[in-house]
Protein backbone atom coordinates (compact mmCIF):
# COMPACT_ATOMS: atom_id res chain seq x y z
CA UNK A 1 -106.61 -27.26 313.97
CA UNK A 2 -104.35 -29.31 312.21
CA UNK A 3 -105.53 -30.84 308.52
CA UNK A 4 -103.76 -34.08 307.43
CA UNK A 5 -104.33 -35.93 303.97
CA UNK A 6 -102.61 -39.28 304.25
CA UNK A 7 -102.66 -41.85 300.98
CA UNK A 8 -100.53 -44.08 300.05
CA UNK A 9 -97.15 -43.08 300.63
CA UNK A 10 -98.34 -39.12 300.27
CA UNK A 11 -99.05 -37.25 302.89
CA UNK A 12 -100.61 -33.51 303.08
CA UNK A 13 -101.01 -31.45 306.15
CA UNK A 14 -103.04 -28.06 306.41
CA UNK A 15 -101.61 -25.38 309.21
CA UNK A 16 -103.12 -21.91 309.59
CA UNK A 17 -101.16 -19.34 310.09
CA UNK A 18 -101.34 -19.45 313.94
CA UNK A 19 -100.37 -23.50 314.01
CA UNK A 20 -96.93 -24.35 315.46
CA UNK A 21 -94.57 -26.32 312.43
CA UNK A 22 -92.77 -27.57 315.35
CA UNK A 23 -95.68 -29.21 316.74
CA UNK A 24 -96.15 -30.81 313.23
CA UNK A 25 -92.95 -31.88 313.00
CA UNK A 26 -93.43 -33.69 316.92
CA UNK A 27 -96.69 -35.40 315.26
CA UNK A 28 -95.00 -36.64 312.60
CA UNK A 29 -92.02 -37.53 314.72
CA UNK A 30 -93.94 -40.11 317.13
CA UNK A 31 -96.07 -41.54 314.25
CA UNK A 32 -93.10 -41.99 312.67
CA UNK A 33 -91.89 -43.92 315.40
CA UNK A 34 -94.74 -46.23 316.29
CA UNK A 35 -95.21 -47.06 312.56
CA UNK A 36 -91.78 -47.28 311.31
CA UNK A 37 -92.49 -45.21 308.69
CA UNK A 38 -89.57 -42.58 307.56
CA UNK A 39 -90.45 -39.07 305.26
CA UNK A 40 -87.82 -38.69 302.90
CA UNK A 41 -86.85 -35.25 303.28
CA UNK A 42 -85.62 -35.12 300.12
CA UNK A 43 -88.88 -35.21 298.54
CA UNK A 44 -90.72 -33.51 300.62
CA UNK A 45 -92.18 -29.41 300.09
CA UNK A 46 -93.78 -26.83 302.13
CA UNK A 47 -95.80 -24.95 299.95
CA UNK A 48 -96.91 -21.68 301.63
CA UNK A 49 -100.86 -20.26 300.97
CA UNK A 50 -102.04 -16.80 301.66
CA UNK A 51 -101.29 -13.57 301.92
CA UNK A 52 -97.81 -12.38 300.44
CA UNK A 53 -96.93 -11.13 303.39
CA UNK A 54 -97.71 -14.62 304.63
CA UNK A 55 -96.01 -16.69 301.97
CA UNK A 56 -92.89 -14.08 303.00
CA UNK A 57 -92.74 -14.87 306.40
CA UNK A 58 -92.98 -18.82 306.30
CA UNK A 59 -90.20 -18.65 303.35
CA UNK A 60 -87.73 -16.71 306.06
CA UNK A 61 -88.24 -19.12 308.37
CA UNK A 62 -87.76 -22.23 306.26
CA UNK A 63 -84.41 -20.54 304.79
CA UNK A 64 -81.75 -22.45 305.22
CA UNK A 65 -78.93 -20.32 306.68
CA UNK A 66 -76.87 -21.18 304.33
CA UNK A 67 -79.88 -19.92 301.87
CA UNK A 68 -79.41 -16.66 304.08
C-alpha cells in the first residue's frame, strides 16, 4: 500500500518495508509526465522509519557508490 501526501509543491509518500522504491519512482515518473510537473532532486530526502536494522538497510541501498 502506497501512502502519498501531496500539497502544494510538497509531496510525501509512505512505503513499508515490503514496497518496491522502484515502483515509486515509475509512479512518480508517469505523473510526472502527464502533468508536467518535475521533482527537483536536489531538494528532495528519503527519510528512513523503523527498526535500525531497517533504517541500515534502506541507507545501503540509497548510497551512492561513490558514497561507498
Amino acid at each position: 500500500q502506497l501512502i502519498m501526501n501531496l500539497f502544494a509543491d510538497d509531496t510525501s509518500a509512505f512505503l513499508d518495508a515490503t514496497d518496491n522504491l522502484e515502483d515509486l519512482q515509475k509512479i512518480l515518473d508517469k505523473w510526472c509526465l502527464a502533468s508536467g510537473a518535475k521533482f527537483n532532486l536536489g531538494k528532495t530526502n528519503i527519510i528512513p522509519i523503523g527498526t535500525e536494522e531497517f533504517r541500515k538497510v534502506v541507507i545501503l541501498v540509497l548510497r551512492k557508490p561513490e558514497e561507498a
